[in-house]
Protein backbone atom coordinates (compact mmCIF):
# COMPACT_ATOMS: atom_id res chain seq x y z
CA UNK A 1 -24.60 5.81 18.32
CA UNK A 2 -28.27 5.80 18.37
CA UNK A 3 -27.74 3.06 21.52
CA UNK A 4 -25.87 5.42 23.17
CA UNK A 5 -28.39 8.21 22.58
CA UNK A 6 -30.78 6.37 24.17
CA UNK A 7 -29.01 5.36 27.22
CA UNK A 8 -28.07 8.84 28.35
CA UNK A 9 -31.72 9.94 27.44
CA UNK A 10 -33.13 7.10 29.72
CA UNK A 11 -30.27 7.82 32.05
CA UNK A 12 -30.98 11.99 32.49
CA UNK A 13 -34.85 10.54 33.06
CA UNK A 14 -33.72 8.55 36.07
CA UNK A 15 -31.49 10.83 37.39
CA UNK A 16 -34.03 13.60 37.59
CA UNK A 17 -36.69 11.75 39.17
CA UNK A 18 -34.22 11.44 42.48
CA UNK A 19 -33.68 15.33 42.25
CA UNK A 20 -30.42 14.97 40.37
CA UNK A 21 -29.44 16.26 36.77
CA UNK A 22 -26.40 14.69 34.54
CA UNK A 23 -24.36 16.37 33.17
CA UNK A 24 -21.39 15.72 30.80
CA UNK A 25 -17.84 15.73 31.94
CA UNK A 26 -17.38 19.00 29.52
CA UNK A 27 -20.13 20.60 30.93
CA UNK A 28 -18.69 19.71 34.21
CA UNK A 29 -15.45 21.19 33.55
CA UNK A 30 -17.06 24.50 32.44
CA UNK A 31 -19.15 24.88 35.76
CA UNK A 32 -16.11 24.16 37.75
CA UNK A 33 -14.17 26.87 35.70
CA UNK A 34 -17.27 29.12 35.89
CA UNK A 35 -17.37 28.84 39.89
CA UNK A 36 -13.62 29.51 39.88
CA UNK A 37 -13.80 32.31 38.17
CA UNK A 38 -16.81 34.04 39.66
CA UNK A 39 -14.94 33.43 43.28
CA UNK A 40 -11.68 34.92 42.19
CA UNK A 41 -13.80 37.74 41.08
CA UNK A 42 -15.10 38.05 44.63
CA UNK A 43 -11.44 37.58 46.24
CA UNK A 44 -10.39 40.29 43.48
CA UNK A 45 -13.14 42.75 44.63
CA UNK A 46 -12.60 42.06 48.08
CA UNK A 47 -9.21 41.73 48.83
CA UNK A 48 -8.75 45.05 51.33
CA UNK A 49 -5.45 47.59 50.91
CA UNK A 50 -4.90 47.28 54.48
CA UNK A 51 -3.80 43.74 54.89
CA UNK A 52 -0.35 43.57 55.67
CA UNK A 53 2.78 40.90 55.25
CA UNK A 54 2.60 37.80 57.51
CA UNK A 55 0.22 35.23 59.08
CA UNK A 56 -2.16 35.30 61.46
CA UNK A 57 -3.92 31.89 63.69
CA UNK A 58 -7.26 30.69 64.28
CA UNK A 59 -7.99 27.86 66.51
CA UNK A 60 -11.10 25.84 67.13
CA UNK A 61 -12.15 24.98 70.94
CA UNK A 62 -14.58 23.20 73.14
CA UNK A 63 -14.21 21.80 76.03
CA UNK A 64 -10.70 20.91 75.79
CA UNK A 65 -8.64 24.06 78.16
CA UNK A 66 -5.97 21.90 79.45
CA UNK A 67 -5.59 20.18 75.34
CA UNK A 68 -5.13 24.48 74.47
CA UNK A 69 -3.15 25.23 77.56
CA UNK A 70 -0.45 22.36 75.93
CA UNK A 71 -1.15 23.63 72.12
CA UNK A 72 -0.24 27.60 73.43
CA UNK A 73 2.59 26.36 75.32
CA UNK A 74 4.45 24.62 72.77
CA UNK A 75 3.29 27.67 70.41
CA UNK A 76 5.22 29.78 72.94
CA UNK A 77 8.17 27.77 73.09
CA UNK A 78 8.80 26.23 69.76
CA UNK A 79 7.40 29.21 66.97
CA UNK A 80 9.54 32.66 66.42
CA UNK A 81 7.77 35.84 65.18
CA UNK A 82 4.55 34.38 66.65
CA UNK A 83 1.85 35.21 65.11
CA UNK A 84 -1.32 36.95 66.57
CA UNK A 85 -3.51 33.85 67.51
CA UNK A 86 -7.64 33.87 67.45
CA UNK A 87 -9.36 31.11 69.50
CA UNK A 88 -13.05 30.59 68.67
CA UNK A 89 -13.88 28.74 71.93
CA UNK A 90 -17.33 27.22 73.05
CA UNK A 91 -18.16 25.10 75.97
CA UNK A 92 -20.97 22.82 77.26
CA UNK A 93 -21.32 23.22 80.65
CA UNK A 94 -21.11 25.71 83.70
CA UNK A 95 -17.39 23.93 84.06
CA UNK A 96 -15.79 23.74 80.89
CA UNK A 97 -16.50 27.64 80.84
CA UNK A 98 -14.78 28.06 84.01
CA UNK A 99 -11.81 26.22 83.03
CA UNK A 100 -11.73 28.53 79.35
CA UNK A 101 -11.73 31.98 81.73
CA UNK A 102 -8.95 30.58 83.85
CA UNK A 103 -7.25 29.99 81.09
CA UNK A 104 -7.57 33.47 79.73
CA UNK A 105 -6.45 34.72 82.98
CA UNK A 106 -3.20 32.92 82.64
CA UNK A 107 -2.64 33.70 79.36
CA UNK A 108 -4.61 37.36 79.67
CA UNK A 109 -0.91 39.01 79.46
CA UNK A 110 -0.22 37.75 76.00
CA UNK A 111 -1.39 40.48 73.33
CA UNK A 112 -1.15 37.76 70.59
CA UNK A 113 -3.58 35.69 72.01
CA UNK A 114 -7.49 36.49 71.71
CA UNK A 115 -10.50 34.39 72.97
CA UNK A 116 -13.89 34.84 70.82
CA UNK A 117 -16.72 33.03 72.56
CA UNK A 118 -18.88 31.51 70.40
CA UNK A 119 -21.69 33.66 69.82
CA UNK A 120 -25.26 32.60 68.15
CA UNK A 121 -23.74 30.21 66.00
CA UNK A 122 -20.26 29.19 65.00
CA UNK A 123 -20.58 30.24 61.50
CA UNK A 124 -21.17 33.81 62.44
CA UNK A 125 -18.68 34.29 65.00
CA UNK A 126 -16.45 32.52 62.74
CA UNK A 127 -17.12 35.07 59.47
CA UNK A 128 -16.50 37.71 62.55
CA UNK A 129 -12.53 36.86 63.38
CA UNK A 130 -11.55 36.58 59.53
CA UNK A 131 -13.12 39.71 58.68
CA UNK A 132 -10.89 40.93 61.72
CA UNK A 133 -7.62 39.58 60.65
CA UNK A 134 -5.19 41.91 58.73
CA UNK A 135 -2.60 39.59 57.26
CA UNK A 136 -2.49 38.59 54.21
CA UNK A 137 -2.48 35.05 55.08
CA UNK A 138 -3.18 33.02 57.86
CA UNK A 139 -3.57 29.24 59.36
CA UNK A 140 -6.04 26.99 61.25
CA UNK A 141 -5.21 24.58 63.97
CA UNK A 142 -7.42 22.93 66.34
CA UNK A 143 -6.81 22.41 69.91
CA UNK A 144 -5.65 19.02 70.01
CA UNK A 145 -2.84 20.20 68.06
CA UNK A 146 0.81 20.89 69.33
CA UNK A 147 4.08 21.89 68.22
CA UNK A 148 6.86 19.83 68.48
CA UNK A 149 9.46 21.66 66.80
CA UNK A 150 11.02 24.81 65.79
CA UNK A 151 8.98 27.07 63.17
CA UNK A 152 9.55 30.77 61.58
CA UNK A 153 6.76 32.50 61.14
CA UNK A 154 8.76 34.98 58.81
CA UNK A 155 10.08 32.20 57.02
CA UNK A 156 6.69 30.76 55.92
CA UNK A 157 4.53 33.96 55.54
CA UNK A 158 6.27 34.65 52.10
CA UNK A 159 4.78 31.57 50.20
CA UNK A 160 2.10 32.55 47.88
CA UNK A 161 -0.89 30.21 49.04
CA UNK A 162 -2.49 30.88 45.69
CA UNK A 163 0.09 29.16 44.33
CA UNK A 164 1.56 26.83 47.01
CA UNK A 165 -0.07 25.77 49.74
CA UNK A 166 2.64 25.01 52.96
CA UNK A 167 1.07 22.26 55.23
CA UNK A 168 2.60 22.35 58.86
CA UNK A 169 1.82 19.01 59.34
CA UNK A 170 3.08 17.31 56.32
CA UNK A 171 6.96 15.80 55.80
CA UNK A 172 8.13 12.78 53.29
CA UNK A 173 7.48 10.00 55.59
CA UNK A 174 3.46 10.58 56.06
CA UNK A 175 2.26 7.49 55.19
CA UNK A 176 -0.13 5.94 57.26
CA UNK A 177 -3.78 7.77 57.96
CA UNK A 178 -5.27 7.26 61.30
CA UNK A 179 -8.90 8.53 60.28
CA UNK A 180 -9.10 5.92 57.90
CA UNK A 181 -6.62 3.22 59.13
CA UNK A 182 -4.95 3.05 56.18
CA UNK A 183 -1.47 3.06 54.80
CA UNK A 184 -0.23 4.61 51.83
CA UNK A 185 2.74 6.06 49.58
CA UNK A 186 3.79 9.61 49.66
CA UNK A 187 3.83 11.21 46.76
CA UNK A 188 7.06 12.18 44.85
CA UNK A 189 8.89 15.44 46.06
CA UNK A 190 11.28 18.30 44.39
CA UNK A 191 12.87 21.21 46.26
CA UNK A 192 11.08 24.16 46.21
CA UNK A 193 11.99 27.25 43.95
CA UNK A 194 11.21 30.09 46.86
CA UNK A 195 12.82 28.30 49.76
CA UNK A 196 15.54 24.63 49.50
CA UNK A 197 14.64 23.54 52.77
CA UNK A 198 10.86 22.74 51.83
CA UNK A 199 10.04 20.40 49.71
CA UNK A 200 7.31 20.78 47.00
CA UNK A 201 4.46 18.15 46.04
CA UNK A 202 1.46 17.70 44.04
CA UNK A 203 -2.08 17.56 45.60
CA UNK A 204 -4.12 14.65 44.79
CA UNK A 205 -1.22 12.75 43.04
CA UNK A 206 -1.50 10.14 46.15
CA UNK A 207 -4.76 9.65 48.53
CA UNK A 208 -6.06 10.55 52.02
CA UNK A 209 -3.81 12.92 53.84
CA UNK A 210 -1.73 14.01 50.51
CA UNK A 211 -5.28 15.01 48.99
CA UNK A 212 -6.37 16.97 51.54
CA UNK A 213 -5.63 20.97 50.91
CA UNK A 214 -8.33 22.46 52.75
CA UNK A 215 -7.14 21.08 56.02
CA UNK A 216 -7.59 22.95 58.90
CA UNK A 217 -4.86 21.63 60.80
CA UNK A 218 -1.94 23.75 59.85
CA UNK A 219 -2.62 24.81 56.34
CA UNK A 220 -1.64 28.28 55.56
CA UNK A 221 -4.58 29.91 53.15
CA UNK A 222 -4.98 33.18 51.41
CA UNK A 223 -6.86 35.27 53.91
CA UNK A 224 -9.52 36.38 51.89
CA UNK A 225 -9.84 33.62 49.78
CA UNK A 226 -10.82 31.94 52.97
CA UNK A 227 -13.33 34.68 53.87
CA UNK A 228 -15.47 34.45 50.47
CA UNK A 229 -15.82 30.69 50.43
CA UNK A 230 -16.48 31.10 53.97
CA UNK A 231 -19.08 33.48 53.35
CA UNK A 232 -20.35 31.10 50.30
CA UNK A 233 -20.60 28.21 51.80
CA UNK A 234 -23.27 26.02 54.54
CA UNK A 235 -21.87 24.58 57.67
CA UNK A 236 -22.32 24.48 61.54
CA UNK A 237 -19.90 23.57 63.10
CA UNK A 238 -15.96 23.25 62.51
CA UNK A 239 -16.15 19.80 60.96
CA UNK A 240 -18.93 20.72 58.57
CA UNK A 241 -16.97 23.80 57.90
CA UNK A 242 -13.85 21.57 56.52
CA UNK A 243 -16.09 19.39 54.70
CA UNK A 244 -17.29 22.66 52.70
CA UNK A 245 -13.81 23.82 52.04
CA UNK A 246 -13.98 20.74 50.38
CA UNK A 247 -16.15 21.07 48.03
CA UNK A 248 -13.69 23.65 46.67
CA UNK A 249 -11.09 21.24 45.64
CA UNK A 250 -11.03 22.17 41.94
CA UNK A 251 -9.78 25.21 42.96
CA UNK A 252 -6.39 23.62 43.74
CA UNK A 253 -5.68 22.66 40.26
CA UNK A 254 -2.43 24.46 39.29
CA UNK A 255 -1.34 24.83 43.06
CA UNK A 256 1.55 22.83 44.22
CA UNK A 257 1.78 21.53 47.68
CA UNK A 258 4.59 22.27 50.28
CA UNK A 259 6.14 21.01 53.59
CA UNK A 260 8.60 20.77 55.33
CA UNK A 261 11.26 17.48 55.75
CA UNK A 262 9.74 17.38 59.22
CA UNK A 263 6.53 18.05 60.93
CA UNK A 264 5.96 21.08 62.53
CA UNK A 265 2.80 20.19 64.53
CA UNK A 266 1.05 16.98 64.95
CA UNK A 267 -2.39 16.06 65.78
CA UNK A 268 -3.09 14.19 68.87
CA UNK A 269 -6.94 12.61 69.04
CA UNK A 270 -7.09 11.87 72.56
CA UNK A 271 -10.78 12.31 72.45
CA UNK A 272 -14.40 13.70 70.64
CA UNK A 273 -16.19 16.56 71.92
CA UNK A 274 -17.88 17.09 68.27
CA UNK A 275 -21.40 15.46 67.48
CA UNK A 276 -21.42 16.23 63.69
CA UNK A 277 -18.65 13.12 62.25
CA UNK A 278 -17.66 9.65 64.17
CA UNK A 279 -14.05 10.44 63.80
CA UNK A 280 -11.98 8.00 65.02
CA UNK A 281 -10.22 9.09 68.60
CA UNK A 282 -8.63 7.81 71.93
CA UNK A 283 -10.66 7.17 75.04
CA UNK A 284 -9.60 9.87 77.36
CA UNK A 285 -12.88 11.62 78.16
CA UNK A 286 -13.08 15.84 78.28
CA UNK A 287 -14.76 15.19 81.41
CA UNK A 288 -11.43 13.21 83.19
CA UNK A 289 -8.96 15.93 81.44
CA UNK A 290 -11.52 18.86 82.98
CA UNK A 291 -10.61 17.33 86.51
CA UNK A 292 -7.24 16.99 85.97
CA UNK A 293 -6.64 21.01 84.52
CA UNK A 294 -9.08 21.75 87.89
CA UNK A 295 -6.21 19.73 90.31
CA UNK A 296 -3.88 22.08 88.81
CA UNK A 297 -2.77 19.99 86.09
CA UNK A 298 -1.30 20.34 82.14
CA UNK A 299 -0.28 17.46 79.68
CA UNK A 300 3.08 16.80 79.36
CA UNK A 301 4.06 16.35 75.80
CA UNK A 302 7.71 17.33 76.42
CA UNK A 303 8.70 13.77 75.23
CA UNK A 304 7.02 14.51 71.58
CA UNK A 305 9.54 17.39 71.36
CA UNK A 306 11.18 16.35 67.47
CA UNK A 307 9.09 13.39 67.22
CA UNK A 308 9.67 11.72 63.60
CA UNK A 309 5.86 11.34 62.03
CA UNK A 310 4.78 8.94 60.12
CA UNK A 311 0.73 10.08 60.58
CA UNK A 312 -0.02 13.64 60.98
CA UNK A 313 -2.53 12.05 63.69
CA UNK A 314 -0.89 10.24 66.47
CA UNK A 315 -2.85 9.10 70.14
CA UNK A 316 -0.21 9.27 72.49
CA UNK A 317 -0.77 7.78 75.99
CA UNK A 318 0.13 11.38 77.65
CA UNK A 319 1.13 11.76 81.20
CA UNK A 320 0.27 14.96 83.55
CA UNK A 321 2.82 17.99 85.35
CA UNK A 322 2.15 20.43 87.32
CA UNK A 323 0.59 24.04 85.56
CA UNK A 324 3.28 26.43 85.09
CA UNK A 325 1.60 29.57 84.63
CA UNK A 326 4.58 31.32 84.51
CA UNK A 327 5.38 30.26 80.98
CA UNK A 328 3.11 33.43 80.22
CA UNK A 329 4.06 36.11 82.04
């Protein structure tokens, strides 16, 4: 015992003299439950009478108008009751910004659809849109994401995200991750209780994708949950941001996971426009894909219409059609 003592002693010593402190796994567990309830304090305080039933959408941007063109025009087709959709947008050059206000003008007649330029920093502008939103709940996607099959936005709104958390991108058959080139097993599934035709999981039961809640590709979230650990929490940029969420893991514990038997949307990496994470990504450059949306161009992912996934990332050699603009009149 006295060994023991001696170790952690000599161990606490070490630890502090490279800024860190050790703690035991009780102690530990106590913080964590501290945190937890401190934020559901803040949600508690928070949470405003005016929100309303459904879901609301906010997508992440740059430099990509003809990858949003294709994510908005499969939204359009493929998702009833859509809902009202926030793009937080930001470009690098005199171009890109051109191609982003020509695609507001084509899609300038849809009332569900909002561009928010990126204003001082993405953090603030970001705080900004979910102070704005007035659902209950809502959903991030990015703009290399598409739909490729039918989804009610009704029929989802109604699951409690503080108690299940419905993934878009998730079905049974996930089991390979692109990010990490690795495959895995899904975890085990049982219908859910509020709906038969989703099934029901448990977070962190298998790794990678399956332990991932805080996506923000398709998750739907509790809207002000969201907005306190947004307002909590350090980040730049949207990859930092996801990295904070995070950090918020143990606030999962109890929550089940849901999905669908088949994806709703799936992520294609085509390229990186981000400088904060290598991610891993196909070769097709922002700057090639800028000249094809300025020939008049748009990606045509007709042929992923009810594609089966197996990864809820999938680089897809995509060919080019001509821009119908009047998809959104």
């Amino acid at each position: 015992m006295r060994v023991k003592v001696i170790i952690v002693k000599y161990a606490k010593r070490l630890v502090s003299m490279v800024g860190g402190v050790l703690i035991s796994k009780v102690e530990y567990s106590q913080s964590q439950l501290q945190l937890a309830s401190a934020i559901h304090r803040l949600i508690k305080k928070g949470c405003k009478s005016q929100y309303v039933d459904g879901l609301s959408c906010v997508v992440f941007s740059k430099d990509r108008a003809i990858q949003l063109y294709a994510l908005i025009e499969t939204y359009q087709k493929f998702v009833k009751n859509p809902a009202p959709m926030y793009i937080i947008y930001n470009t690098s050059t005199h171009d890109h910004e051109l191609s982003y206000i020509e695609l507001l003008n084509i899609v300038g007649g849809s009332k569900n659809i909002k561009f928010i330029k990126e204003k001082e920093s993405f953090r603030k502008t970001l705080l900004f849109v979910l102070s704005t939103i007035k659902t209950k709940n809502f959903f991030f996607l990015t703009d290399d994401n598409i739909f490729i099959r039918n989804f009610d936005i009704d029929f989802s709104s109604k699951i409690n995200p503080l108690k299940k958390i419905l993934s878009l991108r998730h079905n049974p058959n996930i089991c390979y991750s692109y990010t990490a080139r690795k495959h895995f097993t899904p975890p085990d599934f049982v219908p859910c209780q509020e709906n038969k035709l989703l099934l029901e999981f448990n977070w962190f039961d298998k790794d990678y994708e399956w332990s991932d809640p805080w996506s923000v590709d398709g998750h739907i979230f509790l809207t002000e949950e969201v907005l306190v650990l947004s307002k909590i929490s350090n980040y730049k940029l949207p990859n930092s941001y996801e990295s904070a969420l995070k950090s918020f893991n143990f606030l999962i514990c109890g929550r089940k996971g849901v999905c669908h038997t088949k994806s709703v949307i799936m992520n294609i990496p085509m390229n990186i426009v981000q400088s904060e994470y290598s991610n891993i990504s196909g070769t097709t450059t922002a700057s090639y894909l800028l000249k094809k949306w300025n020939d008049g161009l748009a990606l045509d992912v007709s042929f992923l219409e009810n594609y089966h996934l197996v990864s809820t990332h999938d680089d897809q050699a995509i060919d080019f059609k001509k821009r119908n603009i009047n998809h959104f009149e």
